[in-house]
C-alpha atoms as a PDB file:
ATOM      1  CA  UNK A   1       4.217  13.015  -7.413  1.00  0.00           C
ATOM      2  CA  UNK A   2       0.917  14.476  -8.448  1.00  0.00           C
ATOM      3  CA  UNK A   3      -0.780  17.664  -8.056  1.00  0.00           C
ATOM      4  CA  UNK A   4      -4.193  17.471  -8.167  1.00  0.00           C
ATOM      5  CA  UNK A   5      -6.841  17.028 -11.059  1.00  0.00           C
ATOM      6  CA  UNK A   6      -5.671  19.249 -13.616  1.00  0.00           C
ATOM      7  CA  UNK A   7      -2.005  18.416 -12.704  1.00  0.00           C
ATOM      8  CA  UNK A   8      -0.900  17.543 -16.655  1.00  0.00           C
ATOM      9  CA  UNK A   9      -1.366  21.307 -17.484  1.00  0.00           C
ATOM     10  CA  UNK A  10       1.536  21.789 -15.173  1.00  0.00           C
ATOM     11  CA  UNK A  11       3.949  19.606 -17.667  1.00  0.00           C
ATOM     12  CA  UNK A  12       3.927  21.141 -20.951  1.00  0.00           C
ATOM     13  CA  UNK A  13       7.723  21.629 -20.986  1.00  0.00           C
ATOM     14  CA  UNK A  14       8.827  19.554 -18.127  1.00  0.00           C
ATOM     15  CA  UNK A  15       8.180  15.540 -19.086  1.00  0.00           C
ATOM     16  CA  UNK A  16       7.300  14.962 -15.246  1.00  0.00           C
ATOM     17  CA  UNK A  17       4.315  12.670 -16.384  1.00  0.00           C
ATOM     18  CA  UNK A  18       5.996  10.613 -18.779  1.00  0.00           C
ATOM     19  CA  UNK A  19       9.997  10.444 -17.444  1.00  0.00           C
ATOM     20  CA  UNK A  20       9.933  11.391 -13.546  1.00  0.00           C
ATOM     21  CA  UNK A  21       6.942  10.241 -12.176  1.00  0.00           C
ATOM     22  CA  UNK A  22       6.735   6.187 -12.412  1.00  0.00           C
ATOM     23  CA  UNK A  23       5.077   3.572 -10.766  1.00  0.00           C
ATOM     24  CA  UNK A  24       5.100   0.517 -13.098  1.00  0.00           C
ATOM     25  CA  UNK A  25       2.971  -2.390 -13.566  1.00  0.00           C
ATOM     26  CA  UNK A  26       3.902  -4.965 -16.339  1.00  0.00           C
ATOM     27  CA  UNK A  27       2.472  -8.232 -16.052  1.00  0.00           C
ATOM     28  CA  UNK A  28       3.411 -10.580 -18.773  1.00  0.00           C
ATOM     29  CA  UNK A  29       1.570 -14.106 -20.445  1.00  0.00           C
ATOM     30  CA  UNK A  30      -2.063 -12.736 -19.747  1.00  0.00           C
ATOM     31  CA  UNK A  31      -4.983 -13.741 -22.033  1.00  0.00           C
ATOM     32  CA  UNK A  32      -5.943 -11.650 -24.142  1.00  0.00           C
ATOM     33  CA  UNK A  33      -8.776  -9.053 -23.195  1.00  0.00           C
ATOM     34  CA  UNK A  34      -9.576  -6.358 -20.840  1.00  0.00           C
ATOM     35  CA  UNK A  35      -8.496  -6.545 -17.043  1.00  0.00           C
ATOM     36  CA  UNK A  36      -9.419  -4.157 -13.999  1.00  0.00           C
ATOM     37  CA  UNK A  37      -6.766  -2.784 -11.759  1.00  0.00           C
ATOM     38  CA  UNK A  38      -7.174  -2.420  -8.574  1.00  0.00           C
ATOM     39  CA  UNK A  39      -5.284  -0.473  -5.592  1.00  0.00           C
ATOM     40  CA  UNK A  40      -6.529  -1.076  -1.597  1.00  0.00           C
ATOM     41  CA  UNK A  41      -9.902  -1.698  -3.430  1.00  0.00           C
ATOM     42  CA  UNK A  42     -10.390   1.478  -5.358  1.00  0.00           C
ATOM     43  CA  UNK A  43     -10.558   0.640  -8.979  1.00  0.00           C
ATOM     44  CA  UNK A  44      -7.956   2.922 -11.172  1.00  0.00           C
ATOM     45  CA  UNK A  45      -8.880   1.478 -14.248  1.00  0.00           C
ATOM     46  CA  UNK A  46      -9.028  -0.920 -17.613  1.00  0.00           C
ATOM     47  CA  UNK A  47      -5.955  -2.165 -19.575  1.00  0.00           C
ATOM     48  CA  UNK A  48      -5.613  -4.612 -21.897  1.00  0.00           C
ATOM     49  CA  UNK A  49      -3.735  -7.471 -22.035  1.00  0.00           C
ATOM     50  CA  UNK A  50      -1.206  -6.175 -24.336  1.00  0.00           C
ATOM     51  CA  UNK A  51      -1.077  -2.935 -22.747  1.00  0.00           C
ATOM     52  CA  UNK A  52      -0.155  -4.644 -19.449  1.00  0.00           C
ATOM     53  CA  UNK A  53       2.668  -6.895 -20.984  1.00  0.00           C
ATOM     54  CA  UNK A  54       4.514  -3.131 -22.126  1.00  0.00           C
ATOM     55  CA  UNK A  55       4.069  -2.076 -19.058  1.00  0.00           C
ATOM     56  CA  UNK A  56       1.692   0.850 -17.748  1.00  0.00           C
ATOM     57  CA  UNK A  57       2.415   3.731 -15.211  1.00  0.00           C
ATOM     58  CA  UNK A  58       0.086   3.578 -12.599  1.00  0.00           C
ATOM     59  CA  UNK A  59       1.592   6.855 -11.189  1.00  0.00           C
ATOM     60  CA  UNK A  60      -1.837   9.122 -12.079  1.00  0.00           C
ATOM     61  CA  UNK A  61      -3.839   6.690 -13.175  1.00  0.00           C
ATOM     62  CA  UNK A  62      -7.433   6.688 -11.438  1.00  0.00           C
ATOM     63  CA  UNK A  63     -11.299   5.255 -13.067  1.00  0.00           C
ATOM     64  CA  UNK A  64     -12.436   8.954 -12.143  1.00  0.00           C
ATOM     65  CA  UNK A  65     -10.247  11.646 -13.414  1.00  0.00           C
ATOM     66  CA  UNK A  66     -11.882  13.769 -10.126  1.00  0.00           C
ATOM     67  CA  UNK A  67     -10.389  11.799  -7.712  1.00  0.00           C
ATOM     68  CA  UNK A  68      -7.145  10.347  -7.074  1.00  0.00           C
ATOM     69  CA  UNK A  69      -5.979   6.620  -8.174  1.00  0.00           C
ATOM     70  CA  UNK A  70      -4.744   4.672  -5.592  1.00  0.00           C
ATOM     71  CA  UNK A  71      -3.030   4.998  -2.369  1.00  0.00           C
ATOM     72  CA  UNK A  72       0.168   6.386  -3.363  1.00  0.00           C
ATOM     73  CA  UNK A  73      -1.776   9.517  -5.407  1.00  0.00           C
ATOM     74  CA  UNK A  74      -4.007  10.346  -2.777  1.00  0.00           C
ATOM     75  CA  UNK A  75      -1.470  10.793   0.001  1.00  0.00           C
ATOM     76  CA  UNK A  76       0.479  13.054  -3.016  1.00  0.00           C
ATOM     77  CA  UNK A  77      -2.686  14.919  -3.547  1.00  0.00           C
ATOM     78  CA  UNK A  78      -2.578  15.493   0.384  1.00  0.00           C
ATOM     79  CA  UNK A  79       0.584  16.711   0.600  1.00  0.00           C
ATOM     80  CA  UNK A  80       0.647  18.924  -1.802  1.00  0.00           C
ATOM     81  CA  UNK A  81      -2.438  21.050   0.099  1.00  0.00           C
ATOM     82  CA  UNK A  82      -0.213  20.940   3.387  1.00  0.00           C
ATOM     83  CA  UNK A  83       2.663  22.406   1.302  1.00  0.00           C
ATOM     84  CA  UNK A  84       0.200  24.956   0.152  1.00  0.00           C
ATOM     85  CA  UNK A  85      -0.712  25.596   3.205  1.00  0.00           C
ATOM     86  CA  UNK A  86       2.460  26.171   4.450  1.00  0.00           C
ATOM     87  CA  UNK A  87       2.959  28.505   1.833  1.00  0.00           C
ATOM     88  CA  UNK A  88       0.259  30.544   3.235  1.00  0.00           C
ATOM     89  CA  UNK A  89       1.111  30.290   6.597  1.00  0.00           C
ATOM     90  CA  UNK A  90       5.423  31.958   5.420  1.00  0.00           C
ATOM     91  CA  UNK A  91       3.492  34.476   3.600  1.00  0.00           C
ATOM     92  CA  UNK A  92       1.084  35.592   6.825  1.00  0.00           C
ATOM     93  CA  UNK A  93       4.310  35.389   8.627  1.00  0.00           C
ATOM     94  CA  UNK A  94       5.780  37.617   6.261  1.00  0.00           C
ATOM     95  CA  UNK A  95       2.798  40.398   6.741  1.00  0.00           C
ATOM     96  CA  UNK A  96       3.545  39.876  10.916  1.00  0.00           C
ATOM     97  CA  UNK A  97       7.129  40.470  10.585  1.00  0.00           C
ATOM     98  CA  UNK A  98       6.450  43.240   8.207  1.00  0.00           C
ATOM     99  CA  UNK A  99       3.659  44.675   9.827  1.00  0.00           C
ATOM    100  CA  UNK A 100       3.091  43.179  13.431  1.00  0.00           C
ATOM    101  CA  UNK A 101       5.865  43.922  15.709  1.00  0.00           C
ATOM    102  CA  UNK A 102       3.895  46.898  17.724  1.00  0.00           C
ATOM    103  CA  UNK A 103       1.798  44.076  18.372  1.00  0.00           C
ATOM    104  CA  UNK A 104       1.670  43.394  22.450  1.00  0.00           C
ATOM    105  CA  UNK A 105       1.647  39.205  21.497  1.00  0.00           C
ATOM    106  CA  UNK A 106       4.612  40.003  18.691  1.00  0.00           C
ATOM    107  CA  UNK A 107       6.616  36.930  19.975  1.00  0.00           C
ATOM    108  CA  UNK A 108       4.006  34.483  21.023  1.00  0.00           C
ATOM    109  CA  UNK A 109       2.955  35.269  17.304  1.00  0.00           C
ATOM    110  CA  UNK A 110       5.872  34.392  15.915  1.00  0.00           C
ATOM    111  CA  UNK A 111       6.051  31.490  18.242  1.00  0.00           C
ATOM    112  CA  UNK A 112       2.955  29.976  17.446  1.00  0.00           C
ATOM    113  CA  UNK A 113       3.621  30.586  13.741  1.00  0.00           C
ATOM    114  CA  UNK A 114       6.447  28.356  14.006  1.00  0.00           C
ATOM    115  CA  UNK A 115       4.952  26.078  15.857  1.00  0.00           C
ATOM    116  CA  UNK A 116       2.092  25.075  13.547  1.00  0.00           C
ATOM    117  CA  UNK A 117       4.794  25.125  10.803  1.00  0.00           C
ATOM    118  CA  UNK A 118       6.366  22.511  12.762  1.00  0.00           C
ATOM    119  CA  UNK A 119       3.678  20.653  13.436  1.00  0.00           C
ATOM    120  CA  UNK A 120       2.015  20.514   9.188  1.00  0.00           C
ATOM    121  CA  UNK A 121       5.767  19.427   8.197  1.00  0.00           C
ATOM    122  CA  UNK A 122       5.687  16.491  10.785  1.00  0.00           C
ATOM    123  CA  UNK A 123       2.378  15.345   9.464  1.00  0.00           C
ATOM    124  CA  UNK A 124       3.369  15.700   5.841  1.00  0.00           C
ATOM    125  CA  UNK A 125       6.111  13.328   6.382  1.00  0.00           C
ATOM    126  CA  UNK A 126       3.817  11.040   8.538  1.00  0.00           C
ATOM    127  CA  UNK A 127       1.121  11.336   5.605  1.00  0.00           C
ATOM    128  CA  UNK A 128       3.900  10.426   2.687  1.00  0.00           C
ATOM    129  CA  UNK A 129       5.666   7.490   4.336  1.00  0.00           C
ATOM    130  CA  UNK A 130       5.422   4.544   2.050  1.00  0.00           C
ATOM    131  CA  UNK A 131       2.865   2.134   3.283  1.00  0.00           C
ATOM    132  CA  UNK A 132       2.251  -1.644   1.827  1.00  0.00           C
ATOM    133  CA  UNK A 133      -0.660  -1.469  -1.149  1.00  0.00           C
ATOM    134  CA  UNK A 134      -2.360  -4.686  -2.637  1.00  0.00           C
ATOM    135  CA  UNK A 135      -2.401  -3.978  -6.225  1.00  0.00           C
ATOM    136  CA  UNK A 136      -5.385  -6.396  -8.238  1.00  0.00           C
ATOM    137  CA  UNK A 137      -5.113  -7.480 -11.772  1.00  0.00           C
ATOM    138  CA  UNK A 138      -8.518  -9.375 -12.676  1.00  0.00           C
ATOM    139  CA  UNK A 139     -10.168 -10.468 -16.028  1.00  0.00           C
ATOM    140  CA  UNK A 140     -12.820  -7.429 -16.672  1.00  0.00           C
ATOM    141  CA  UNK A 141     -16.411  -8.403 -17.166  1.00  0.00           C
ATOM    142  CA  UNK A 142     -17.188  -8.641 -20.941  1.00  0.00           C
END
């Protein structure tokens, strides 16, 4: 689970980075020195040897803090705009029901309201479904 680029403000008093939101890598018996990480080809940065034998959570962790890390954060990243979105779409059906029922198209409103609801929480589960990622450990130029 991430939210975005400035998602760690959201965790001052909830330890979502640190205790709820893992994806582990621990690779043990490397040499010692810096190695690049990989995810479907996007680098998400530099650990070292040692680091890597502990064990690092790849959860958040991207080579450009503007963009997402691999795969797995991305699709996060996109789901969490849909939600938004959906957000926004309850509260203009909120202002309809509120405000709207005079309206001649009052029901094919509401209708199509529901309708697109439908169809952003269909894609947000097609858009989260776990899909196979080749992760890339290499020796990082000196």
């Amino acid at each position: 689970m991430n939210l975005g680029v400035l998602s760690g403000l959201n965790w001052r008093f909830i330890p979502v980075p640190d205790e709820l939101n893992q994806y582990r890598l621990t690779i043990a018996g490397l040499r010692e020195g810096k190695y690049e990480i990989t995810a479907c080809g996007r680098k998400i940065g530099t650990e070292s040897a040692a680091t890597l034998a502990k064990g690092v959570n790849m959860a958040s962790m991207t080579a450009n803090g503007w963009e997402p890390g691999g795969l797995w954060n991305a699709q996060s990243d996109a789901v969490k705009e849909l939600v938004d979105a959906r957000d926004k779409l309850q509260a203009g059906a909120v202002v309809r029901e509120k405000f709207l029922t005079p309206h001649p198209e009052a029901a094919a409103l509401a209708a199509g309201s529901e309708a697109l609801d439908s169809g952003l929480t269909d894609y947000m589960r097609q858009l989260a479904r776990p899909v196979p990622m080749r992760i890339e450990v290499r020796k990082a130029a000196e």
